[in-house]
PDB file of N, CA and C in Angstrom:
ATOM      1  N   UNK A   1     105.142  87.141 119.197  1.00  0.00           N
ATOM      2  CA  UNK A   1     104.325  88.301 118.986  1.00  0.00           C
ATOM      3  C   UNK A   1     104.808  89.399 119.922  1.00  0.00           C
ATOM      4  N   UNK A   2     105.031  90.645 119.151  1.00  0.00           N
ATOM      5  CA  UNK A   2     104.846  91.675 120.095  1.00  0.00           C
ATOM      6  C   UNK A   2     103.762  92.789 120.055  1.00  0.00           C
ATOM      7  N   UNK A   3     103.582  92.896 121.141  1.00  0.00           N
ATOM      8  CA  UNK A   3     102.621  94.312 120.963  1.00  0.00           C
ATOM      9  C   UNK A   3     103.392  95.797 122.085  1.00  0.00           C
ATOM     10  N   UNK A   4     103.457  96.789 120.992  1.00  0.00           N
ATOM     11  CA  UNK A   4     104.282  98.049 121.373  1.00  0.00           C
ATOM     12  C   UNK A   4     103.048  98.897 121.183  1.00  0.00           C
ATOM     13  N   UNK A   5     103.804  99.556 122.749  1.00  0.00           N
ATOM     14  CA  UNK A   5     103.288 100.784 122.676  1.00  0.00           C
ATOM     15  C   UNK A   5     104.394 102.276 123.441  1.00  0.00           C
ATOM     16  N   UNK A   6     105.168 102.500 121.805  1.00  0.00           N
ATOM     17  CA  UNK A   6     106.164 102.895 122.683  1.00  0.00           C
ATOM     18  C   UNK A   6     106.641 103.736 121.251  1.00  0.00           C
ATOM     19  N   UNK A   7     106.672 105.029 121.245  1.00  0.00           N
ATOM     20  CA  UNK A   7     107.464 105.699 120.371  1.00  0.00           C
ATOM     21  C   UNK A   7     108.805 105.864 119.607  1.00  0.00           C
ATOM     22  N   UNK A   8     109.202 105.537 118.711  1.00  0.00           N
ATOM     23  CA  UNK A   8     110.017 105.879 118.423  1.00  0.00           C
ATOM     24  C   UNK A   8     110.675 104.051 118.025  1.00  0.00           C
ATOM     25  N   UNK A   9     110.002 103.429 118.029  1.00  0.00           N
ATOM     26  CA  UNK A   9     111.255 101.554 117.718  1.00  0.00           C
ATOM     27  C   UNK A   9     110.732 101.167 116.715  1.00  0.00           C
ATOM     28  N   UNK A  10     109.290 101.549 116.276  1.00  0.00           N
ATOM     29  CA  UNK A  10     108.772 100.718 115.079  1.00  0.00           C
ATOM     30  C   UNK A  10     109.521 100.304 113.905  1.00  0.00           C
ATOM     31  N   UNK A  11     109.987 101.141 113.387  1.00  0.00           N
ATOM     32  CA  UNK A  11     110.660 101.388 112.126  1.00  0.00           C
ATOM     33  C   UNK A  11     111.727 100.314 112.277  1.00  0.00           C
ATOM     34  N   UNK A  12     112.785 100.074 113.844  1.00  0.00           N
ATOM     35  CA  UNK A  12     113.417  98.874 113.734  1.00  0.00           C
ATOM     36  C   UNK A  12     112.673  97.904 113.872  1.00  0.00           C
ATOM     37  N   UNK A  13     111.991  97.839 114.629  1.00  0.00           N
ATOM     38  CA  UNK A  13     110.903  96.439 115.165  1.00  0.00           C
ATOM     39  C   UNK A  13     110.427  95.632 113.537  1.00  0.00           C
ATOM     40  N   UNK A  14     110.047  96.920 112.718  1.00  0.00           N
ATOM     41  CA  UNK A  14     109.254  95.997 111.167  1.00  0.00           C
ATOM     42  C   UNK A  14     110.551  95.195 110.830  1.00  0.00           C
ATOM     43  N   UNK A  15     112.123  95.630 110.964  1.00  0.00           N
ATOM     44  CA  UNK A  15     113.167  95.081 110.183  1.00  0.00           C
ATOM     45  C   UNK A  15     113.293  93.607 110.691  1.00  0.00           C
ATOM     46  N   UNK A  16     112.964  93.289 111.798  1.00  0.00           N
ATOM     47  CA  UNK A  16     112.883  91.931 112.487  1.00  0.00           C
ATOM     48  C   UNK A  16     111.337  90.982 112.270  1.00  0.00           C
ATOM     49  N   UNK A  17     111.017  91.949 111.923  1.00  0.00           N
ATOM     50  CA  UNK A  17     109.187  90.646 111.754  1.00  0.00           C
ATOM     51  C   UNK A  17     108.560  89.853 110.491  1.00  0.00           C
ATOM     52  N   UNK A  18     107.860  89.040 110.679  1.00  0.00           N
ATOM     53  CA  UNK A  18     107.412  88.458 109.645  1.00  0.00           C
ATOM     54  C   UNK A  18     106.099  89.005 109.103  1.00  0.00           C
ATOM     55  N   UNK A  19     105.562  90.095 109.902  1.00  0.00           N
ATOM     56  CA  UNK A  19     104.272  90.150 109.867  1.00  0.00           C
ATOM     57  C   UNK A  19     103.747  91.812 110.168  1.00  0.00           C
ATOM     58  N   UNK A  20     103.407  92.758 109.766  1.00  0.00           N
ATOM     59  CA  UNK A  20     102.843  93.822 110.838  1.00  0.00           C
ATOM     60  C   UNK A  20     101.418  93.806 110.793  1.00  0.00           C
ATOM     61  N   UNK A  21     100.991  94.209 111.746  1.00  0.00           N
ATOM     62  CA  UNK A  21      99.049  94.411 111.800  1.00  0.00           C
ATOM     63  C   UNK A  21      99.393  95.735 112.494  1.00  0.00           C
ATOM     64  N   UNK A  22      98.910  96.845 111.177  1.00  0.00           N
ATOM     65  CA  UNK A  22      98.721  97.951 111.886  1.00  0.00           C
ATOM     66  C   UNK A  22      97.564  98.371 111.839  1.00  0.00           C
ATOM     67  N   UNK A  23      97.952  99.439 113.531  1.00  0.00           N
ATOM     68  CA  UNK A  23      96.630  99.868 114.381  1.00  0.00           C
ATOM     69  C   UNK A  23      95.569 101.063 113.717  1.00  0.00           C
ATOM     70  N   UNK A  24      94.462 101.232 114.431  1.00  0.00           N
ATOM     71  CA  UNK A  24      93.739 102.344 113.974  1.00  0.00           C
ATOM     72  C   UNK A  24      92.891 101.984 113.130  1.00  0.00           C
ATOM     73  N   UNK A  25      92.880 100.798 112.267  1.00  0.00           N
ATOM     74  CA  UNK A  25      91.574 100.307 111.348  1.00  0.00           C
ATOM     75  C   UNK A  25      90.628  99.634 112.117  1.00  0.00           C
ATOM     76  N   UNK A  26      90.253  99.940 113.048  1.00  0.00           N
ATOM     77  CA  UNK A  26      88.901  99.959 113.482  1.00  0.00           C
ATOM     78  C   UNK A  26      88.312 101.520 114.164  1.00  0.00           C
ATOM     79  N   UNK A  27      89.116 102.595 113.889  1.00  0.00           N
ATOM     80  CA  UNK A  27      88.706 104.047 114.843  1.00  0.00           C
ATOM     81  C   UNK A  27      88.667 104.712 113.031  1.00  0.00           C
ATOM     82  N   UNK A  28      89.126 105.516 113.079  1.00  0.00           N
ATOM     83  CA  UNK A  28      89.440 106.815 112.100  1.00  0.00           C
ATOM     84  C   UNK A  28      89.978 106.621 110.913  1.00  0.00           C
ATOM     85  N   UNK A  29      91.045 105.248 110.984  1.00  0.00           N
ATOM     86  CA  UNK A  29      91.373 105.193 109.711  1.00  0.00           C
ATOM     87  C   UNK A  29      93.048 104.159 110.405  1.00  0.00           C
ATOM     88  N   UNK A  30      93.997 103.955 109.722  1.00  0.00           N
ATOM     89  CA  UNK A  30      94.787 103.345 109.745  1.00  0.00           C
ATOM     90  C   UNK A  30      96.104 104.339 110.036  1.00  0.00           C
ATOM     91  N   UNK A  31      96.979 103.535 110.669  1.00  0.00           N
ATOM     92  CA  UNK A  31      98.240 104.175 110.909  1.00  0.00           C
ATOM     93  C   UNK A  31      99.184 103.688 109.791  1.00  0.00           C
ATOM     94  N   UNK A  32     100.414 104.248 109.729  1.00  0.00           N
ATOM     95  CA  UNK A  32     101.532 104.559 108.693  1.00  0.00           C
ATOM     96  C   UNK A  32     101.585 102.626 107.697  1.00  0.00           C
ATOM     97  N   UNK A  33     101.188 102.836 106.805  1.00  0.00           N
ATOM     98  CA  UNK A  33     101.664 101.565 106.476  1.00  0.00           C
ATOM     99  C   UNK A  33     103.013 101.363 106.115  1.00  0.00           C
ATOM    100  N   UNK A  34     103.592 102.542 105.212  1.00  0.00           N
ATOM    101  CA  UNK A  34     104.760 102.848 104.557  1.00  0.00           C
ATOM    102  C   UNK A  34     105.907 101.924 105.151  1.00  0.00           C
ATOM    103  N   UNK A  35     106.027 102.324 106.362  1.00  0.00           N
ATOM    104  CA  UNK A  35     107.484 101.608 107.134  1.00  0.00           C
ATOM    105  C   UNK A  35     107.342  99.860 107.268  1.00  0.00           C
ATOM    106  N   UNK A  36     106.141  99.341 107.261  1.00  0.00           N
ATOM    107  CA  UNK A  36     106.912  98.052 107.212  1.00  0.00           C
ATOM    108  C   UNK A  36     106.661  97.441 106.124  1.00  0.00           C
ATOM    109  N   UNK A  37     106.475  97.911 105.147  1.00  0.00           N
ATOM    110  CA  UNK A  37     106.574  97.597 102.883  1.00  0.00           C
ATOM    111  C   UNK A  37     107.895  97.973 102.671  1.00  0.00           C
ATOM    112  N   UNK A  38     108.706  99.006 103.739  1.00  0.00           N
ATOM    113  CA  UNK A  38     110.362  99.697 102.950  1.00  0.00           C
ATOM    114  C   UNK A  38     110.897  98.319 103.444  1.00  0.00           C
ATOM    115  N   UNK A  39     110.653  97.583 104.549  1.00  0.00           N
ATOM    116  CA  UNK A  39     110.993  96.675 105.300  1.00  0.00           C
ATOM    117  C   UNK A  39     110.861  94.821 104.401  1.00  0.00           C
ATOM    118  N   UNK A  40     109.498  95.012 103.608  1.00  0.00           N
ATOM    119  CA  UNK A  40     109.763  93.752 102.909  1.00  0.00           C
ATOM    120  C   UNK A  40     108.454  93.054 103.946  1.00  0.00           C
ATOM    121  N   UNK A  41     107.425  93.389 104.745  1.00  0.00           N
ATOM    122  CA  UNK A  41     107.223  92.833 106.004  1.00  0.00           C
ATOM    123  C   UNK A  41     105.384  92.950 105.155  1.00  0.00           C
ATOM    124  N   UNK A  42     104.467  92.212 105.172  1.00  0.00           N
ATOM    125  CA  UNK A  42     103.038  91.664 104.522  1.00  0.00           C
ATOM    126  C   UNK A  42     102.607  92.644 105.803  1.00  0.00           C
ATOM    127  N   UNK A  43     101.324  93.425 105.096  1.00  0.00           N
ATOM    128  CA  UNK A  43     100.614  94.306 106.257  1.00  0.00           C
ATOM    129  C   UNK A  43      99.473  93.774 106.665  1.00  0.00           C
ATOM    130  N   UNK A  44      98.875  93.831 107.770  1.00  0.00           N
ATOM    131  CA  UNK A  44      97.306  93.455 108.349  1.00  0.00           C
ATOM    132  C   UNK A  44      96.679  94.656 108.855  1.00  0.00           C
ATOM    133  N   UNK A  45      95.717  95.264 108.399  1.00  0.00           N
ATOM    134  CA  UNK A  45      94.947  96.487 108.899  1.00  0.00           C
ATOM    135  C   UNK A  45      93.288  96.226 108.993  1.00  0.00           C
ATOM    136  N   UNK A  46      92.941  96.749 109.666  1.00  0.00           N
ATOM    137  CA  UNK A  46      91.441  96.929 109.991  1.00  0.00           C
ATOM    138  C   UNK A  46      90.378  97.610 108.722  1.00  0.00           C
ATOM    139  N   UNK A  47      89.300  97.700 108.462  1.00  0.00           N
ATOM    140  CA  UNK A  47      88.833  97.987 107.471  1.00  0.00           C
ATOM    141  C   UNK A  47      88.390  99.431 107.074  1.00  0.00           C
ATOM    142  N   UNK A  48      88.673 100.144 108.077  1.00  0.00           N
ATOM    143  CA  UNK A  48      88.536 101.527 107.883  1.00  0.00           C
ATOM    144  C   UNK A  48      89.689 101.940 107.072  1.00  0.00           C
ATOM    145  N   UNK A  49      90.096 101.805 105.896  1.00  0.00           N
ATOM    146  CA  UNK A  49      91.350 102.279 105.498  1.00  0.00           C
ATOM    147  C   UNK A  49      91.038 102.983 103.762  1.00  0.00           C
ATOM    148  N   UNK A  50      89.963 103.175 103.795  1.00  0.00           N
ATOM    149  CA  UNK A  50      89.459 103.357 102.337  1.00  0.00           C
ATOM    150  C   UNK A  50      89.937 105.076 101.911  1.00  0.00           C
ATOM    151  N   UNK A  51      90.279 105.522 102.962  1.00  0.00           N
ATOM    152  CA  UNK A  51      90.946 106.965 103.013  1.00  0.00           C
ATOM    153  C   UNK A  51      92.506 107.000 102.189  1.00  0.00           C
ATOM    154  N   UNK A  52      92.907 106.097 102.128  1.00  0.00           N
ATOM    155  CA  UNK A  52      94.023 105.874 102.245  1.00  0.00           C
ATOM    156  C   UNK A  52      94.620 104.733 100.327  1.00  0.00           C
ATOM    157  N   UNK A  53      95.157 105.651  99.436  1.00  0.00           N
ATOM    158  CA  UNK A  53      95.559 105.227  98.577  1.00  0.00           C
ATOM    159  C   UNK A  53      96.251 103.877  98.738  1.00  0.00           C
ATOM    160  N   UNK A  54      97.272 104.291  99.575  1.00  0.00           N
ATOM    161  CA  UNK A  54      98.659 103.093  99.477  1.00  0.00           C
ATOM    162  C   UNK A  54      97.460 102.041  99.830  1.00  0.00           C
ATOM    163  N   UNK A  55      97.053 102.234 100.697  1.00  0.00           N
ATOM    164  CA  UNK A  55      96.318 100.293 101.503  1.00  0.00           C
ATOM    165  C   UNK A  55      95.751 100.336 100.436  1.00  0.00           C
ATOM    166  N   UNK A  56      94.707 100.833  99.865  1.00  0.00           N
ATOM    167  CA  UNK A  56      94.016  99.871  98.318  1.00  0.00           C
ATOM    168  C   UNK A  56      94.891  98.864  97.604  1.00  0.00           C
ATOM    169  N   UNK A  57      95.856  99.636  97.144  1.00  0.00           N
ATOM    170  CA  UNK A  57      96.775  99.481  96.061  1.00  0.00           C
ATOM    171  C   UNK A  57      97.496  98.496  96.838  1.00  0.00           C
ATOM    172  N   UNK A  58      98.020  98.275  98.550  1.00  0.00           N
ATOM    173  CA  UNK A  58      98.431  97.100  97.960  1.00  0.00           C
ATOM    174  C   UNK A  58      98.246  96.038  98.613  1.00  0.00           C
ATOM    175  N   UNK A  59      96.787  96.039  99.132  1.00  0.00           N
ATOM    176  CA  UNK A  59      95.372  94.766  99.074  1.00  0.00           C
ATOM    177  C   UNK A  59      95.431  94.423  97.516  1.00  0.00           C
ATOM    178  N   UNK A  60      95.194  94.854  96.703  1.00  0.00           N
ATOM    179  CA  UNK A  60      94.908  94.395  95.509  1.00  0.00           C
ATOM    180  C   UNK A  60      96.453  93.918  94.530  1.00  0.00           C
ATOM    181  N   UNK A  61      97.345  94.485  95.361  1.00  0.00           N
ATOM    182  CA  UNK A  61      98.885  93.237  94.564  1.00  0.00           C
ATOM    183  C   UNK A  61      98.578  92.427  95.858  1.00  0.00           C
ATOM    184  N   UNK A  62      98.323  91.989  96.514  1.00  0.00           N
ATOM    185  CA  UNK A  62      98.577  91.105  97.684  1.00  0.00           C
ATOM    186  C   UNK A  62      99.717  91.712  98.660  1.00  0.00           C
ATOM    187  N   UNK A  63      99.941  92.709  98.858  1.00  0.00           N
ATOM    188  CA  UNK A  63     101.069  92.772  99.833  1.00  0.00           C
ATOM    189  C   UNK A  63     100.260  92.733 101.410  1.00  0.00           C
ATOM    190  N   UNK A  64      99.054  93.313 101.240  1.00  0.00           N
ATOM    191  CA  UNK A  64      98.154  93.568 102.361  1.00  0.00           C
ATOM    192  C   UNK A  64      96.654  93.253 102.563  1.00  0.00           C
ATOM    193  N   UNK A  65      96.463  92.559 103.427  1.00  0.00           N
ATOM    194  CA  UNK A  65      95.316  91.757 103.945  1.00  0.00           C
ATOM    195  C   UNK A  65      94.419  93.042 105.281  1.00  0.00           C
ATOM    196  N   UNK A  66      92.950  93.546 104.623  1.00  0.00           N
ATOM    197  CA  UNK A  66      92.169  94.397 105.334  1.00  0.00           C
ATOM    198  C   UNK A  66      91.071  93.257 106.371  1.00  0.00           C
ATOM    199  N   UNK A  67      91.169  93.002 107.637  1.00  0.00           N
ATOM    200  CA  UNK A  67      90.375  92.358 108.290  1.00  0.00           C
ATOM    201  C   UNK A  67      89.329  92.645 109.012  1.00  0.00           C
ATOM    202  N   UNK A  68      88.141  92.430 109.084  1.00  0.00           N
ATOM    203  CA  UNK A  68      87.082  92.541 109.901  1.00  0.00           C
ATOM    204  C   UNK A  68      86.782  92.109 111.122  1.00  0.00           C
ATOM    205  N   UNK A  69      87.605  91.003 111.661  1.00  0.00           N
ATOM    206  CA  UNK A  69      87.154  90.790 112.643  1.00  0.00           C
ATOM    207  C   UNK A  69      88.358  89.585 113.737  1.00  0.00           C
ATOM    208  N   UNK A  70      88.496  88.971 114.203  1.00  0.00           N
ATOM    209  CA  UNK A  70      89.491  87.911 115.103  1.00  0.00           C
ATOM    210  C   UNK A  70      89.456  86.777 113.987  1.00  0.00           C
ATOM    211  N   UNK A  71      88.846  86.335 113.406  1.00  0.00           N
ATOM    212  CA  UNK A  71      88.589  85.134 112.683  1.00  0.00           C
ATOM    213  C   UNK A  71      89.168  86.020 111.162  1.00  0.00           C
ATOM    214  N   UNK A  72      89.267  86.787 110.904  1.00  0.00           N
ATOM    215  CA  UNK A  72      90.059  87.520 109.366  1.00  0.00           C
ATOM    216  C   UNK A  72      91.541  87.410 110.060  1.00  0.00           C
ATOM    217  N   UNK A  73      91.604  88.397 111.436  1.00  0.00           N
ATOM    218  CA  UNK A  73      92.765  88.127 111.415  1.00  0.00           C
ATOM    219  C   UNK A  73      94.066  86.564 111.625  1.00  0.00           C
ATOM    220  N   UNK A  74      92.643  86.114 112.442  1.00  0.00           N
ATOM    221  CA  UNK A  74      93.803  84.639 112.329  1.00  0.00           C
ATOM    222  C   UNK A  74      93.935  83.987 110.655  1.00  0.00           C
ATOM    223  N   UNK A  75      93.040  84.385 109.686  1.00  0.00           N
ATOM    224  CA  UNK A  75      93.402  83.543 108.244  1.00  0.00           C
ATOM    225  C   UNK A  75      94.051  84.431 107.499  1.00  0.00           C
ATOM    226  N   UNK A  76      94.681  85.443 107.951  1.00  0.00           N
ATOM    227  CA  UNK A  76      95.340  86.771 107.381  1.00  0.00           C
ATOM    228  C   UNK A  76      96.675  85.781 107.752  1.00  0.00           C
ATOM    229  N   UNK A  77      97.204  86.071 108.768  1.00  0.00           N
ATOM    230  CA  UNK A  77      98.560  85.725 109.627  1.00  0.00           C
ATOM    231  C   UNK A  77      98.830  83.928 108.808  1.00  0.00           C
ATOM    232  N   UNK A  78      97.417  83.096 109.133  1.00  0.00           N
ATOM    233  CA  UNK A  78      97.903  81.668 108.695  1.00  0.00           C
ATOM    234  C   UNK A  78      98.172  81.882 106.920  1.00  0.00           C
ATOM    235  N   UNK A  79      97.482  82.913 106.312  1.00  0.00           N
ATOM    236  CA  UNK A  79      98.234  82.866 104.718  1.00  0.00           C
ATOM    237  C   UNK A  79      99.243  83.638 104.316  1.00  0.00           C
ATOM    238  N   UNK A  80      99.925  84.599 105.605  1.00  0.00           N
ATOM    239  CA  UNK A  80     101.266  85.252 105.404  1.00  0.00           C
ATOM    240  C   UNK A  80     102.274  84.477 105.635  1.00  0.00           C
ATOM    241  N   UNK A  81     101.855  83.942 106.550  1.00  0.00           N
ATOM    242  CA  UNK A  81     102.898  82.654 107.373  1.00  0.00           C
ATOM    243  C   UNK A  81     103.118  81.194 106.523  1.00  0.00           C
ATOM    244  N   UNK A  82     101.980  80.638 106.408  1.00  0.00           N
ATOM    245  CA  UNK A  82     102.202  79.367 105.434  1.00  0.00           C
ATOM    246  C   UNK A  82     102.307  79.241 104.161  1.00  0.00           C
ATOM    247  N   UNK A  83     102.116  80.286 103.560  1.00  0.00           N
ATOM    248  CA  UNK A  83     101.624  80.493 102.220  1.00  0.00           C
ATOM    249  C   UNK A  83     102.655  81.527 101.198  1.00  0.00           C
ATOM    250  N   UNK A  84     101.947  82.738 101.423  1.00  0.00           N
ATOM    251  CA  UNK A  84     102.847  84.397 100.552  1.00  0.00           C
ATOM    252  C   UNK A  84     103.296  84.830 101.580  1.00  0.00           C
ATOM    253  N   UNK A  85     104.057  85.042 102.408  1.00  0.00           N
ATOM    254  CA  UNK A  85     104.416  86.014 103.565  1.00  0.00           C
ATOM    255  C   UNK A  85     105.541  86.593 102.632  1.00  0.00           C
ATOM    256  N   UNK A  86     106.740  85.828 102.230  1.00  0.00           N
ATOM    257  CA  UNK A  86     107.752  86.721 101.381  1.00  0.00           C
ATOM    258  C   UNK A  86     107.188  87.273 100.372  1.00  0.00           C
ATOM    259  N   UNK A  87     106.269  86.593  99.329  1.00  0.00           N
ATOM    260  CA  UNK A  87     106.193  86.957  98.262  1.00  0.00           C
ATOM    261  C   UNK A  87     104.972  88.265  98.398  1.00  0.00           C
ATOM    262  N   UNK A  88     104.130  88.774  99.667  1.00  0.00           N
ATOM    263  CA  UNK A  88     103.613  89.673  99.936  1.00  0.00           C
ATOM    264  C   UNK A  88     104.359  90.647  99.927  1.00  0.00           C
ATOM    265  N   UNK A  89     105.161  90.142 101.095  1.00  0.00           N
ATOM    266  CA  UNK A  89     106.322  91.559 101.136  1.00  0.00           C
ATOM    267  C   UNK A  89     107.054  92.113 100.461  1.00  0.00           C
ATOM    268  N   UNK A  90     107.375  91.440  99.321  1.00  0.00           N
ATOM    269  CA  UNK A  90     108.380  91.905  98.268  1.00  0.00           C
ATOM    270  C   UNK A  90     107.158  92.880  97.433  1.00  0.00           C
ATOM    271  N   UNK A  91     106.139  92.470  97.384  1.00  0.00           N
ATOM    272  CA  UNK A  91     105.007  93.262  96.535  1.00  0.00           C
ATOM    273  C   UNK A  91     104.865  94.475  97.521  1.00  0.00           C
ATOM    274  N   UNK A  92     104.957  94.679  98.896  1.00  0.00           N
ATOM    275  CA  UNK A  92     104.739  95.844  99.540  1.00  0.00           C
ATOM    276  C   UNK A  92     106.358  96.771  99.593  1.00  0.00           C
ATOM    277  N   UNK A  93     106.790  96.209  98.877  1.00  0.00           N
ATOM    278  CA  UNK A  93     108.329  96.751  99.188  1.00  0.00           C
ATOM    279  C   UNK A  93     108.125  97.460  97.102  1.00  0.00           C
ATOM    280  N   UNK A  94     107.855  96.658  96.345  1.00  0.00           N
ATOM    281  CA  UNK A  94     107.417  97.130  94.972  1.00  0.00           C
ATOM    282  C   UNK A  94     106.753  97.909  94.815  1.00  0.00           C
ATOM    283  N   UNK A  95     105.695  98.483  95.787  1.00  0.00           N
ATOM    284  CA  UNK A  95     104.715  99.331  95.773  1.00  0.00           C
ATOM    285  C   UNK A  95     105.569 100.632  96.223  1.00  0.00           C
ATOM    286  N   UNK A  96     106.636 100.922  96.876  1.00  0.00           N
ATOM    287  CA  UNK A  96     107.540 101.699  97.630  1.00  0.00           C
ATOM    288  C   UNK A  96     108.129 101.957  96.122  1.00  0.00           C
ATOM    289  N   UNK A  97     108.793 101.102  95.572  1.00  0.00           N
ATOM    290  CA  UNK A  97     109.859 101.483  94.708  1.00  0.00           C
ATOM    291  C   UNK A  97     109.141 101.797  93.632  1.00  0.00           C
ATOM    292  N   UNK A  98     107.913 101.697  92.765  1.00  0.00           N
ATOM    293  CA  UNK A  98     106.752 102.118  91.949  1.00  0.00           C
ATOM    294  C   UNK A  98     106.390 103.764  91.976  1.00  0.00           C
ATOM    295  N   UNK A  99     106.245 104.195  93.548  1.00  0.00           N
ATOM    296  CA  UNK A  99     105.712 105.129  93.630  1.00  0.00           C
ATOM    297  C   UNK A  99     106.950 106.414  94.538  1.00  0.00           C
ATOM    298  N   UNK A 100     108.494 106.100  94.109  1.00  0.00           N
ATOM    299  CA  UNK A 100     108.978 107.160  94.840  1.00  0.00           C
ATOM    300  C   UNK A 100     108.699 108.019  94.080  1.00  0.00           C
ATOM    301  N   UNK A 101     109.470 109.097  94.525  1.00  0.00           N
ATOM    302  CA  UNK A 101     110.202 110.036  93.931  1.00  0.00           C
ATOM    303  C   UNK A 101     109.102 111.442  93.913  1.00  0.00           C
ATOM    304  N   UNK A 102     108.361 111.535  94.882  1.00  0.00           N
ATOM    305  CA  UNK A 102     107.540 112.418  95.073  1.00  0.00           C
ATOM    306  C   UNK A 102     107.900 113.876  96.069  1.00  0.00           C
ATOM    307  N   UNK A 103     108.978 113.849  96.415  1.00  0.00           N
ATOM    308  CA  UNK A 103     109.950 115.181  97.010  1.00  0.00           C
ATOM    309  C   UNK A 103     110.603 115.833  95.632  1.00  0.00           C
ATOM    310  N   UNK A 104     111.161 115.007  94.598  1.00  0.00           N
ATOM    311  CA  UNK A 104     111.654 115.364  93.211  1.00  0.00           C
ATOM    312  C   UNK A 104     110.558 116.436  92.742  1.00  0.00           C
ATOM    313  N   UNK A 105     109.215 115.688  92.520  1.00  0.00           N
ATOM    314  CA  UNK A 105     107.803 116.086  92.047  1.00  0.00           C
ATOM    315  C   UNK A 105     107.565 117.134  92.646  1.00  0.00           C
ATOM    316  N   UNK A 106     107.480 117.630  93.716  1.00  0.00           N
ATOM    317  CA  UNK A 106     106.902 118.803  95.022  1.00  0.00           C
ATOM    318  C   UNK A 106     107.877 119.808  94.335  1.00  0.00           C
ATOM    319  N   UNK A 107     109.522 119.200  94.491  1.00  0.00           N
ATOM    320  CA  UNK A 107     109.881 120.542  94.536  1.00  0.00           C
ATOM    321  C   UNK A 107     110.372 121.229  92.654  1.00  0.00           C
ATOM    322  N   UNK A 108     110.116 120.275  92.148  1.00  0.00           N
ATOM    323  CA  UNK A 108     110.027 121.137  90.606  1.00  0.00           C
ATOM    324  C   UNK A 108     108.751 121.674  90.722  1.00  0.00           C
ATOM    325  N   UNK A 109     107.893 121.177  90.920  1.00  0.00           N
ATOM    326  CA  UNK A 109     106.888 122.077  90.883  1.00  0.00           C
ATOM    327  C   UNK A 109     106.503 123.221  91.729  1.00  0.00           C
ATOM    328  N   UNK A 110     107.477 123.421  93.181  1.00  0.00           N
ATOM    329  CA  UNK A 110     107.405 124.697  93.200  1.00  0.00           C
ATOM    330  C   UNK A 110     108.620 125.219  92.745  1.00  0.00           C
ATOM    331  N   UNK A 111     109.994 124.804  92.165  1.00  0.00           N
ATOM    332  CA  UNK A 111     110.520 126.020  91.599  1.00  0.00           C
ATOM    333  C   UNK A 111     110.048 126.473  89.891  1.00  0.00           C
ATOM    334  N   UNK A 112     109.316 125.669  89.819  1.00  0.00           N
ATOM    335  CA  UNK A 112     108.677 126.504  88.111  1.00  0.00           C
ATOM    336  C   UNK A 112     107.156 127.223  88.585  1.00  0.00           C
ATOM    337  N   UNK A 113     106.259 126.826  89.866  1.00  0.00           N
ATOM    338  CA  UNK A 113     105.532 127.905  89.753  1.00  0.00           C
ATOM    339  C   UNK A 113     105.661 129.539  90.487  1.00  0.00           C
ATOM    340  N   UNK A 114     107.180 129.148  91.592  1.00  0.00           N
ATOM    341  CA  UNK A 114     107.247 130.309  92.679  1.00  0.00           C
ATOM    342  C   UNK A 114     108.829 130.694  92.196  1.00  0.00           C
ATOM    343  N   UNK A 115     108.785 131.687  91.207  1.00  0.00           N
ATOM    344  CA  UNK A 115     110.377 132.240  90.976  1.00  0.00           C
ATOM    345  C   UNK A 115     110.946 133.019  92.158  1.00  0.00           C
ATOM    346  N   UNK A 116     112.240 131.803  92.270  1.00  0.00           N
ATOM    347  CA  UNK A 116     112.957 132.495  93.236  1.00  0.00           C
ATOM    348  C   UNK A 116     113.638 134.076  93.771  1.00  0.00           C
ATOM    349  N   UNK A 117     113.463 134.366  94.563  1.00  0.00           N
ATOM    350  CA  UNK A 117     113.707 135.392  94.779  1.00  0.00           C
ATOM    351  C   UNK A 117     112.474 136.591  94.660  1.00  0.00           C
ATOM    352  N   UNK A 118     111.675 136.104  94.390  1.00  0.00           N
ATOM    353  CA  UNK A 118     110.780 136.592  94.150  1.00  0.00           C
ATOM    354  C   UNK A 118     109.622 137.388  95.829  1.00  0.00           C
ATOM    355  N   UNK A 119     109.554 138.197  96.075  1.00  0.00           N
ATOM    356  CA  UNK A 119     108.567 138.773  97.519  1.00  0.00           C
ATOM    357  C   UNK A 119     107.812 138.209  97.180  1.00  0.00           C
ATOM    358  N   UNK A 120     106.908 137.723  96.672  1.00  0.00           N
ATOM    359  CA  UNK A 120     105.249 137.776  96.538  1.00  0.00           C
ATOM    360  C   UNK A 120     105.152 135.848  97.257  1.00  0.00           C
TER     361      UNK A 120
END
């Protein structure tokens, strides 16, 4: 197990783990899930996450387990670990490849509503 608190390594750290539990689902809401689903890696978050599209969507393929309390999280970890841990992650990595292509989307839609060259 590690626990970081340190800017800037996450993104390698998910490429090495079996597991992430990310922070913030017990305050305001949840931190980035994105980076460890590009990774292939089963998510664990706290239950404040209802703000948040991606965590619904992929609690409900199984890629990600929402916990309430020390006793969720230890049967979260024992059914990533003994059980779906790959076959989670490949579903949080499916949820990535399902839903790119949203920079494509942004920017046709502003060059057909803001003609270039245009002052206004």
């Amino acid at each position: 197990m590690l626990i970081i608190d340190n800017i800037g390594m996450l993104a390698y750290l998910y490429s090495l783990g079996k597991i992430a539990y990310i922070g913030g689902g017990f305050g305001k809401g949840i931190h980035n899930i994105l980076e460890p689903a590009s990774h292939r890696v089963p998510i664990i978050f706290g239950p404040k996450y209802h703000a948040f599209p991606e965590a619904e969507s992929m609690i409900k393929s199984g890629a990600a387990i929402s916990i309430q309390d020390q006793s969720g999280l230890e049967n979260a970890i024992t059914l990533f670990l003994e059980i779906n841990g790959q076959v989670a992650g490949e579903k949080a990595n499916a949820f990535l490849e399902n839903n790119k292509g949203a920079t494509q989307i942004i920017t046709s839609y502003i060059r057909e509503s803001i003609p270039f060259g245009s002052k206004s």
